[in-house]
C-alpha atoms as a PDB file:
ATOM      1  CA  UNK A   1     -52.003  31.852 -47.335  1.00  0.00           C
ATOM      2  CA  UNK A   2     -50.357  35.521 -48.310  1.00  0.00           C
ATOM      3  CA  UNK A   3     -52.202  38.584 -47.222  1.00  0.00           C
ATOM      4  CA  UNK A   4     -52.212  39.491 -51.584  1.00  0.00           C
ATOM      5  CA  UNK A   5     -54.594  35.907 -51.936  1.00  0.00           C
ATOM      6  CA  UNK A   6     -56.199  36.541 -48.988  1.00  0.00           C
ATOM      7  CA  UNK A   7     -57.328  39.505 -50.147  1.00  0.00           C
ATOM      8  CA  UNK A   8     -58.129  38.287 -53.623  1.00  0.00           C
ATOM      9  CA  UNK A   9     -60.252  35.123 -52.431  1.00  0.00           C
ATOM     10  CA  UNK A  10     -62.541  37.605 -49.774  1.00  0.00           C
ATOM     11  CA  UNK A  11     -63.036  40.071 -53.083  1.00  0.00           C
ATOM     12  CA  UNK A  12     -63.920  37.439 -54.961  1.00  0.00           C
ATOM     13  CA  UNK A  13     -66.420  35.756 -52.432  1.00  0.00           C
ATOM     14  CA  UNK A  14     -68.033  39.016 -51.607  1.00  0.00           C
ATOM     15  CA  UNK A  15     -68.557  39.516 -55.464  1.00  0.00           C
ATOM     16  CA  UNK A  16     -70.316  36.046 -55.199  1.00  0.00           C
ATOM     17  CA  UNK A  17     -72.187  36.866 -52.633  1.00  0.00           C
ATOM     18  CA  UNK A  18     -73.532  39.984 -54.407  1.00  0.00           C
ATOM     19  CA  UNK A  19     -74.750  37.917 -57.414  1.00  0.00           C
ATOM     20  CA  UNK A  20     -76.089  35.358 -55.702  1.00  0.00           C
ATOM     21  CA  UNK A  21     -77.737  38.150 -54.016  1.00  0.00           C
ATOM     22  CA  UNK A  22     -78.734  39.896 -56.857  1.00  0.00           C
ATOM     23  CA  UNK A  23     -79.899  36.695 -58.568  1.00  0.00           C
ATOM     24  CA  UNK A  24     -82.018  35.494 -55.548  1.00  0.00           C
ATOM     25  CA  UNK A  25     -83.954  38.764 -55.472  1.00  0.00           C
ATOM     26  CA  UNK A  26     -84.586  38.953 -59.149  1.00  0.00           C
ATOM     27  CA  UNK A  27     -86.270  35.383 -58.674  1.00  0.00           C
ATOM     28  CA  UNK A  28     -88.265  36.496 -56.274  1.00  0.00           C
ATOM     29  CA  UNK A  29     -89.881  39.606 -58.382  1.00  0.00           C
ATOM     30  CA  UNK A  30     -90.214  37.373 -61.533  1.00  0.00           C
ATOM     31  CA  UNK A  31     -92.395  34.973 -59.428  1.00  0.00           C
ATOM     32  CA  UNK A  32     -94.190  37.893 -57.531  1.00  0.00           C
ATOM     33  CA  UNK A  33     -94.940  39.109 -60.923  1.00  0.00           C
ATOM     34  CA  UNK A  34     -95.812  35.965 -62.917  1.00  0.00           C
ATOM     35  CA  UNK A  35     -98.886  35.275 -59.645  1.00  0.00           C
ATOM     36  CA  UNK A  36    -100.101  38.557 -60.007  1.00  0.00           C
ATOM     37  CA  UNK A  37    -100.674  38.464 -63.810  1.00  0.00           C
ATOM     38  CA  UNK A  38    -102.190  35.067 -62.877  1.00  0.00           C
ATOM     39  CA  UNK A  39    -104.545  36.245 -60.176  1.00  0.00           C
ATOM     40  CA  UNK A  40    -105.212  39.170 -62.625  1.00  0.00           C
ATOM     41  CA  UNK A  41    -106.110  36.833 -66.072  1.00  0.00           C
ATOM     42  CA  UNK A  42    -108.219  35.171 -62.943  1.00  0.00           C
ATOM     43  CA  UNK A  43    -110.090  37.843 -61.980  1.00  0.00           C
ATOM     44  CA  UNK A  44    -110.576  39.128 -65.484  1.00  0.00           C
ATOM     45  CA  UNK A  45    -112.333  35.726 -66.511  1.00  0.00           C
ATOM     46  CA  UNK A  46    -114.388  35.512 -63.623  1.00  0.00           C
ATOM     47  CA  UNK A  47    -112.431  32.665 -61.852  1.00  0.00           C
ATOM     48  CA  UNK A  48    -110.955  34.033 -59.158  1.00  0.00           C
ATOM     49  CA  UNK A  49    -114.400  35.393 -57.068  1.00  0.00           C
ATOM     50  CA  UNK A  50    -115.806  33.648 -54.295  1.00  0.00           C
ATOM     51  CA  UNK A  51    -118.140  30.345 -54.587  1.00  0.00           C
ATOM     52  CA  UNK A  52    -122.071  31.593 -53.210  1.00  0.00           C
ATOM     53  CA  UNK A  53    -122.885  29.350 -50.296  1.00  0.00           C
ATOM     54  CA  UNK A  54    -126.536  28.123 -50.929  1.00  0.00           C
ATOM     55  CA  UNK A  55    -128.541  27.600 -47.839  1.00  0.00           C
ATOM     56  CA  UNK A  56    -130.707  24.811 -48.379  1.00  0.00           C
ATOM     57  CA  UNK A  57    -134.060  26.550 -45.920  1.00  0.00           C
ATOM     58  CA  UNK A  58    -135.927  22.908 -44.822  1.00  0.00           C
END
């Protein structure tokens, strides 16, 4: 392979590499997001506290 393609095919798998990159990362926030509105609409309604143990005194 020529130095010219060589050249061309590293370019373009760095640019890949950058949007998969870039694409990865904006996953992650939309997710990170999307479970803290739902732990939010949870703790807004009440849902998301924890259960009262009930001792049972015999």
């Amino acid at each position: 392979m020529g130095d010219e393609k060589r050249k061309k095919l590293l370019r373009l798998l760095d640019a890949q590499n950058m949007l998969l990159e870039e694409a990865t990362l904006l996953s992650f926030t939309a997710g990170f997001k999307l479970a803290c509105g739902i732990a939010r609409d949870l703790e807004t309604d009440g849902l998301y506290a924890p259960t009262p143990i009930i001792h049972n005194n015999r």
